[in-house]
Structure formats: C-alpha cells, structure tokens
Protein backbone atom coordinates (compact mmCIF):
# COMPACT_ATOMS: atom_id res chain seq x y z
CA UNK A 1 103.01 130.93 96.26
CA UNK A 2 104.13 128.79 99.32
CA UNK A 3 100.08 128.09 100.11
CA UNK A 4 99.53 126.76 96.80
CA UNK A 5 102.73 124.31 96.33
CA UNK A 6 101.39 123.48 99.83
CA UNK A 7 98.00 122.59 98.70
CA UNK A 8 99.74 120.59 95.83
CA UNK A 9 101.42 118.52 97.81
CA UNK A 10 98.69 118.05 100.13
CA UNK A 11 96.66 116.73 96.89
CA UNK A 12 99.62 114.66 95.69
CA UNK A 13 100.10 112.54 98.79
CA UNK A 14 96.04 112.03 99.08
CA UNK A 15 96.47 110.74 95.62
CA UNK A 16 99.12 108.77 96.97
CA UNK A 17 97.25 107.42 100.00
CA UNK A 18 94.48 106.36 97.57
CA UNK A 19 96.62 104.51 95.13
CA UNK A 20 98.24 102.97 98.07
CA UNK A 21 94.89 101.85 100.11
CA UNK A 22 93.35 100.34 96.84
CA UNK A 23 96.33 98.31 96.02
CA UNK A 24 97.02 97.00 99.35
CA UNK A 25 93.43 95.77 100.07
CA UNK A 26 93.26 94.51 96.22
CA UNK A 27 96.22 92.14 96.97
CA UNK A 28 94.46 90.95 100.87
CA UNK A 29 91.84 90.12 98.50
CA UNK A 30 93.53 88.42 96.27
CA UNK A 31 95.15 86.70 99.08
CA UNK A 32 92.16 85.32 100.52
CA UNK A 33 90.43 84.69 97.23
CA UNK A 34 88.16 86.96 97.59
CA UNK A 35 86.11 89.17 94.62
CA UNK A 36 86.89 92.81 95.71
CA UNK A 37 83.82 94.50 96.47
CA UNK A 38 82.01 96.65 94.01
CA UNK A 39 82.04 99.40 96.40
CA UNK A 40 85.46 99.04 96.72
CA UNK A 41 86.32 99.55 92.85
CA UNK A 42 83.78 102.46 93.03
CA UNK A 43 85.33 104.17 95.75
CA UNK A 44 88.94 104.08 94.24
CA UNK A 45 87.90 104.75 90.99
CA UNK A 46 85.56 107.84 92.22
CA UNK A 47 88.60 109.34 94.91
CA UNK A 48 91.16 108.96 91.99
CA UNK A 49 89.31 110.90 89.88
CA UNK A 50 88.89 113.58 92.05
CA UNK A 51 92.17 113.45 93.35
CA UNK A 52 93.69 113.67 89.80
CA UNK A 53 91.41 116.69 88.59
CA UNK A 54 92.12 118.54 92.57
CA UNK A 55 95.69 118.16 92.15
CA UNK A 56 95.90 118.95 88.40
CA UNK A 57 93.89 122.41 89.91
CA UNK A 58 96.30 122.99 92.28
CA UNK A 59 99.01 122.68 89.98
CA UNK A 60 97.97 124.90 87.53
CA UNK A 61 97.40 127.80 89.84
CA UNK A 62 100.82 127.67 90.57
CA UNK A 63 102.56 127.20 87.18
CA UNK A 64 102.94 129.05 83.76
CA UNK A 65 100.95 126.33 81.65
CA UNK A 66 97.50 126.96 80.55
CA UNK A 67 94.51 125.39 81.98
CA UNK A 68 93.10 122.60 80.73
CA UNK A 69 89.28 122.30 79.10
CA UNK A 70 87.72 119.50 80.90
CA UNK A 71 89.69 118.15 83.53
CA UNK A 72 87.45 115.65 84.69
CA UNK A 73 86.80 114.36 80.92
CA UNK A 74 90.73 114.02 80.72
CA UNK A 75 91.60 112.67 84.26
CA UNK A 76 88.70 109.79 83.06
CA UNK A 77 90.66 108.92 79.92
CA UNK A 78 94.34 109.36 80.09
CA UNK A 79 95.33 110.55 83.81
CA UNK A 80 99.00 108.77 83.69
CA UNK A 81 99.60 110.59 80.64
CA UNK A 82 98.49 113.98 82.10
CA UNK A 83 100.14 113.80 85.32
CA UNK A 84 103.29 112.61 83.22
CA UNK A 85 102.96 115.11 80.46
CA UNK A 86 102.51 118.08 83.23
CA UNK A 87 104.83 117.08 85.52
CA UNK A 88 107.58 116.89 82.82
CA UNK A 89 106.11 120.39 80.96
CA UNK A 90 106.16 122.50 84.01
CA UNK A 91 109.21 121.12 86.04
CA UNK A 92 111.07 119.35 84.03
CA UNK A 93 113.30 116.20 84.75
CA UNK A 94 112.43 117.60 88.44
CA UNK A 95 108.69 116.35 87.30
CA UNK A 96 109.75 112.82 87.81
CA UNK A 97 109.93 112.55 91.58
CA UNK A 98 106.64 112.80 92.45
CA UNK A 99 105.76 110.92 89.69
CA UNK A 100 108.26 108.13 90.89
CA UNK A 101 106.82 108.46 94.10
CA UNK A 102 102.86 107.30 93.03
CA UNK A 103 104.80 104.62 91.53
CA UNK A 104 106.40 103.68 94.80
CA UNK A 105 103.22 104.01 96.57
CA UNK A 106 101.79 101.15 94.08
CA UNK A 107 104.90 99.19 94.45
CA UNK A 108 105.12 99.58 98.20
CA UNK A 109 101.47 98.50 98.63
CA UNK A 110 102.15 95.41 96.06
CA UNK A 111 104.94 94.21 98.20
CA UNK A 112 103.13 94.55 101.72
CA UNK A 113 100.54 92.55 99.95
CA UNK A 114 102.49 89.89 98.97
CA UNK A 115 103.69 89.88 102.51
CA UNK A 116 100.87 89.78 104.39
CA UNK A 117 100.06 86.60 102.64
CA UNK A 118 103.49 84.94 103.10
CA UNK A 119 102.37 85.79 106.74
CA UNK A 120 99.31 84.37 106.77
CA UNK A 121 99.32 81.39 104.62
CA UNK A 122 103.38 80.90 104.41
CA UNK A 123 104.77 79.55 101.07
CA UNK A 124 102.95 77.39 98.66
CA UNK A 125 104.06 74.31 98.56
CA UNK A 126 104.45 72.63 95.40
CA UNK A 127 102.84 68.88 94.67
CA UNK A 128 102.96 67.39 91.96
C-alpha cells in the first residue's frame, strides 16, 4: 500500500515538473518574442499525456474506483476533468491539494516568467 501511494506521488510531482518546465520556458519565450519551438509543444504535450495516464494507473491500483477503458483516449480529451473528477471521487475534499498544487506549479512558473523578464528587459515604458 505504502509502495503504491509512493509511486503516485512520484507520478504526481513529474506531472508537476512538466507543467512547470513548459510554462516557464513558454513565458522566456514570450519574453524574448520568440515562436516556441515545435518540439517544444510536442514534448509537453507527449510527457503530459503520459504523465496523466501513469499517474491515473497508479492511482487506481491503490483506490476502490474502477478502472477506466481507455486512459490514453481520455487523458487526450478531458484530463483536468479526470484528474478533478478522481481526485474528488476517491479522496474527497482531501482530492483538492494535489490538485491545488498542479495549479501552483502553473502559477509559480507564470510568475518566475514574468520575472525573469522584469529582469532582463525592466519595465515597459509607456510613450505615447
């Protein structure tokens, strides 16, 4: 039981790191005006996938709810709904931590973005 909440939580922060590397070097592009690079947007999308369907696995080894179908099919088309729908089904209001936590990943990476530009170009300065 330990192992797999263990191997959970090893999928749930790699999910994490993902979500966090993506949006970090999305805004540093964005910052330098850059076009991310295709193999950039392929990568994410490709390791969230995965990441999504791995930790859905691991979760459901460890809980009462049934298994899903086609995880893949259903991590492609509604993963936020999933995660949020499982989360809330098999732990309750307790569901919403890590759940808040992806969140803060995004909105930690946002913020570092936006301040890694202040750094590097300082404050726009407004002409009119």
């Amino acid at each position: 039981m330990i192992a797999e909440q263990k191997r959970s939580l090893i999928m749930l922060v790699l999910l994490g790191v993902d979500i966090f590397i993506y949006n970090l070097g999305i805004g540093i592009f964005d910052a330098v005006g850059l076009e991310p690079l295709p193999s950039f947007e392929f990568l994410y999308r490709a390791i969230f996938i995965c990441g999504v369907v791995w930790w859905l696995r691991a979760e459901i080894r460890s809980s009462p709810a049934t298994q899903l179908y086609c995880t893949g099919v259903f991590a492609v088309t509604a993963a936020p709904f999933i995660i949020t729908y499982h989360l809330l089904k098999t732990r309750g209001w307790r569901g919403l931590l890590p759940l808040s936590a992806l969140l803060g990943t995004f909105v930690i990476a946002k913020v570092l973005a936006i301040s890694i530009y202040l750094v590097l170009y300082g404050f726009p300065s407004r002409s009119f």
